[in-house]
Structure formats: structure tokens, C-alpha cells
C-alpha atoms as a PDB file:
ATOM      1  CA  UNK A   1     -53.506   5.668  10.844  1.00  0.00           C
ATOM      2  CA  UNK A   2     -50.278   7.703  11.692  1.00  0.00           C
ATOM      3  CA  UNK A   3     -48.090   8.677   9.465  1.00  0.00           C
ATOM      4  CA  UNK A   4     -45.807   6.318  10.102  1.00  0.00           C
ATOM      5  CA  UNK A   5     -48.087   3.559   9.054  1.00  0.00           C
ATOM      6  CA  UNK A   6     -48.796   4.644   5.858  1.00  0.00           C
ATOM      7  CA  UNK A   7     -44.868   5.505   4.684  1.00  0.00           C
ATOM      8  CA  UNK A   8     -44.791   1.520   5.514  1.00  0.00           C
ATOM      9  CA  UNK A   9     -47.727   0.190   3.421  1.00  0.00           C
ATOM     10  CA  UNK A  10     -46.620   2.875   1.055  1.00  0.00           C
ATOM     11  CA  UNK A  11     -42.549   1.080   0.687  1.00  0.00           C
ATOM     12  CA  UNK A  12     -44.669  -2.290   1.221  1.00  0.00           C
ATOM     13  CA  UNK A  13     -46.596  -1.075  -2.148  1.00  0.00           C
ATOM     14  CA  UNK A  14     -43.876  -0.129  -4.195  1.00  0.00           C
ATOM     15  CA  UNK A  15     -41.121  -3.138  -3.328  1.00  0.00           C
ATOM     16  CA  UNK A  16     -44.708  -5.275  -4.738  1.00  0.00           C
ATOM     17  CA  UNK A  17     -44.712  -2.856  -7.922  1.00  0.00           C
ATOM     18  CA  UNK A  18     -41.109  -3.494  -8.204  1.00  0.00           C
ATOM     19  CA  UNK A  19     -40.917  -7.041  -7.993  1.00  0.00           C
ATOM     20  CA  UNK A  20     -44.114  -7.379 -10.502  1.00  0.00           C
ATOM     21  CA  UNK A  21     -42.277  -5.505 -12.540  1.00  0.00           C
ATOM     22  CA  UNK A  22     -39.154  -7.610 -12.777  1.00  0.00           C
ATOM     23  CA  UNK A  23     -41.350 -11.072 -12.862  1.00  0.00           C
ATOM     24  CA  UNK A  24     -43.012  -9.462 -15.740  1.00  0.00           C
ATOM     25  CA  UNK A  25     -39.793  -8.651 -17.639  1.00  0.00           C
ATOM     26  CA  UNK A  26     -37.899 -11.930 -16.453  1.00  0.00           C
ATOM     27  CA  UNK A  27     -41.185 -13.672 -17.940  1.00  0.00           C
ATOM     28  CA  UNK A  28     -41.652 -11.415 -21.054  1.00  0.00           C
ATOM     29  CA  UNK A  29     -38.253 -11.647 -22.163  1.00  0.00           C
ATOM     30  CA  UNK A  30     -36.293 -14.211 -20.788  1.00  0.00           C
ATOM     31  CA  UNK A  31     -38.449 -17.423 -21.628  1.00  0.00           C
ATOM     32  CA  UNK A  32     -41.288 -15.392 -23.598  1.00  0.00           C
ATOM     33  CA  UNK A  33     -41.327 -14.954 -27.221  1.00  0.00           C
ATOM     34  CA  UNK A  34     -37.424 -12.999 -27.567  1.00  0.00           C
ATOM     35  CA  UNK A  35     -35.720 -15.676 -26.182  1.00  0.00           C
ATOM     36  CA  UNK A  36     -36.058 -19.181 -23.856  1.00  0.00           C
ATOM     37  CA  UNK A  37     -34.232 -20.472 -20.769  1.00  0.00           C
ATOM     38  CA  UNK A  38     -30.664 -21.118 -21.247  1.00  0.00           C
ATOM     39  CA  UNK A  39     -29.087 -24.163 -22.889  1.00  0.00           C
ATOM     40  CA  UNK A  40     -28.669 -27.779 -21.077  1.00  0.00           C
ATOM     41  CA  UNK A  41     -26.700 -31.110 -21.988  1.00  0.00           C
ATOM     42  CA  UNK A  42     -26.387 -31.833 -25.103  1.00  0.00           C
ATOM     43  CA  UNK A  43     -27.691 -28.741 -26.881  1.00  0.00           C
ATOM     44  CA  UNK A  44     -25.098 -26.459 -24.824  1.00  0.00           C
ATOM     45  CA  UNK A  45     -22.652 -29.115 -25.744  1.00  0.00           C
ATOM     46  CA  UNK A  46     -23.530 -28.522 -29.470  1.00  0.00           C
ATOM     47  CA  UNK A  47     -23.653 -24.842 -29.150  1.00  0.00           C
ATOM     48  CA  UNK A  48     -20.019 -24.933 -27.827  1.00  0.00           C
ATOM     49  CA  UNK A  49     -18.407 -26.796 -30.355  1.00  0.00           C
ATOM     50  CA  UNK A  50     -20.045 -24.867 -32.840  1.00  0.00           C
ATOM     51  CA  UNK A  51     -18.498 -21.919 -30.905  1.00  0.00           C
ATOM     52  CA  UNK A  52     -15.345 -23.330 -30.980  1.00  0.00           C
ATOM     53  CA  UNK A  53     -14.937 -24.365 -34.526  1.00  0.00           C
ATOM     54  CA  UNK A  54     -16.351 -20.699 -35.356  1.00  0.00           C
ATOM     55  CA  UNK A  55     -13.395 -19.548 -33.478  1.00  0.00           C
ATOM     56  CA  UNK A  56     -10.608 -22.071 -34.856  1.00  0.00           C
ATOM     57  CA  UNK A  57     -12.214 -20.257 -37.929  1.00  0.00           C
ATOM     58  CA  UNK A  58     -11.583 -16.593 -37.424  1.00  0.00           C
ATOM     59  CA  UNK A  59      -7.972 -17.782 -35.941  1.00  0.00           C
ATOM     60  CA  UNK A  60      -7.314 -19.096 -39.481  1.00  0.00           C
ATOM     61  CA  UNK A  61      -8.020 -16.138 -41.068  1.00  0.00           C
ATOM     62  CA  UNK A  62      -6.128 -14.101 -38.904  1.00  0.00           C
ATOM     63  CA  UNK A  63      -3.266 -16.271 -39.802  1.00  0.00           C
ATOM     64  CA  UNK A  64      -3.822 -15.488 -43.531  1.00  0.00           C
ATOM     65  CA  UNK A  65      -4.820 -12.116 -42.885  1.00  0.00           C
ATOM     66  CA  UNK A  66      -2.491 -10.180 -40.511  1.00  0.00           C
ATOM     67  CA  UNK A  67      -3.388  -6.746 -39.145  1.00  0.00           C
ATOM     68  CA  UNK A  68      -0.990  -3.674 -40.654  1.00  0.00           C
ATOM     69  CA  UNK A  69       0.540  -2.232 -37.545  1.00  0.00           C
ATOM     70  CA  UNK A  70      -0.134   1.772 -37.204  1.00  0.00           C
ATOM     71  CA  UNK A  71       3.060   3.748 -36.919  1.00  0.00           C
ATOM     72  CA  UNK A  72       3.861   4.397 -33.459  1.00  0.00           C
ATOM     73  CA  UNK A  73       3.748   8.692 -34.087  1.00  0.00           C
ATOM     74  CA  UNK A  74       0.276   9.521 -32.509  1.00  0.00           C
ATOM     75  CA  UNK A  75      -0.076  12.046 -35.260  1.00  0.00           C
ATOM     76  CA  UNK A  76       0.853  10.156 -38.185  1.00  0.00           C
ATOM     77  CA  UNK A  77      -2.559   8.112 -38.737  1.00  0.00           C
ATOM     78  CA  UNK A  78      -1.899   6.136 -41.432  1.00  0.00           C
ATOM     79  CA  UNK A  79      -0.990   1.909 -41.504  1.00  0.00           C
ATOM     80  CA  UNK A  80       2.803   1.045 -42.209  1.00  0.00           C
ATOM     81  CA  UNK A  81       2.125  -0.961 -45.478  1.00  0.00           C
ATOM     82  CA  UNK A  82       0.664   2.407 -46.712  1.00  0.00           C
ATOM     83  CA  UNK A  83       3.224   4.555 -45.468  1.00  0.00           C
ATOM     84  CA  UNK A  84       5.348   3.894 -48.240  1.00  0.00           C
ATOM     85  CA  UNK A  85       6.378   6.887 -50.120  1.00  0.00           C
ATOM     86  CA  UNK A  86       4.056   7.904 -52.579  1.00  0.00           C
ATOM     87  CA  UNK A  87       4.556   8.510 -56.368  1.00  0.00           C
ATOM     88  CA  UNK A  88       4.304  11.531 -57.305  1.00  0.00           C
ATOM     89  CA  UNK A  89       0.843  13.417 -58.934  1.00  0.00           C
ATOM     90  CA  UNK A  90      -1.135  11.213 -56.552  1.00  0.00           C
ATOM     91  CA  UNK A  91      -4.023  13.124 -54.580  1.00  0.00           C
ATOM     92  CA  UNK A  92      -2.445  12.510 -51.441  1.00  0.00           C
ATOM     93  CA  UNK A  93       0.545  14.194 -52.201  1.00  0.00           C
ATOM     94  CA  UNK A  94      -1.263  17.609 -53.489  1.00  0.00           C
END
């Protein structure tokens, strides 16, 4: 065979290695023992409310737990609730 031939069985070879080796890892690891196909009908139904109310959830504690806003001075590091002066003898001020 020419050389020609055999750089063609030779890409024919590896695009088959290559797509073994993604049916093998779709297979393994999509519906194999880490995971399963994705949810339908009522279970993805289920899985979004629980989604949702896990959000509503995190939204309400937001609400009763605000972030402290950094100053806006890229050097100064510390959150504006602590950047209250401090008394004096305290480790920080040393």
C-alpha cells in the first residue's frame, strides 16, 4: 500500500479510538454507577420546586443577614462595621 493509504486507515483508526473512548465515558459516567440520565416529568418538576424553595430560603437569610460593605480604599481591607475606631490597648492598634 502507498503511503497515502495507510495515513487514511491510520486517521480511520484513531477517529474509532476516539469515539470508543467517548461512548465509554458517556456510558461509564453519565448513566453508569456516578450518575443516571437526566430528570423527566414529574421528578424534574419535584427537583425544581425543591430548587426553588431552597432559594426563597437563602433569599430570606440574606434579608436577615446583610453583607458589610468593604470600604471603597483598595488598600484599606477591612469591612465598614469594623472600621470603627478602635479602643485603645487592643492588638490591632499595637
Amino acid at each position: 500500500m502507498s503511503s497515502f493509504a495507510w495515513v487514511i486507515v491510520l486517521v480511520l483508526l484513531l477517529t474509532l479510538l476516539g469515539s470508543g473512548a467517548l461512548l465509554f465515558v458517556t456510558v461509564k459516567y453519565y448513566w453508569g454507577e456516578r450518575g443516571r440520565p437526566p430528570a423527566r416529568g414529574v421528578e424534574r418538576r419535584r427537583q425544581k420546586e425543591e430548587e426553588l424553595r431552597l432559594r426563597a430560603a437563602q433569599i430570606e437569610y440574606m434579608k436577615a443577614h446583610p453583607r458589610e460593605e468593604r470600604s471603597p480604599s483598595f488598600l484599606d481591607n477591612r469591612k465598614r462595621a469594623s472600621a470603627a475606631p478602635r479602643k485603645e490597648g487592643t492588638i490591632q492598634n499595637r
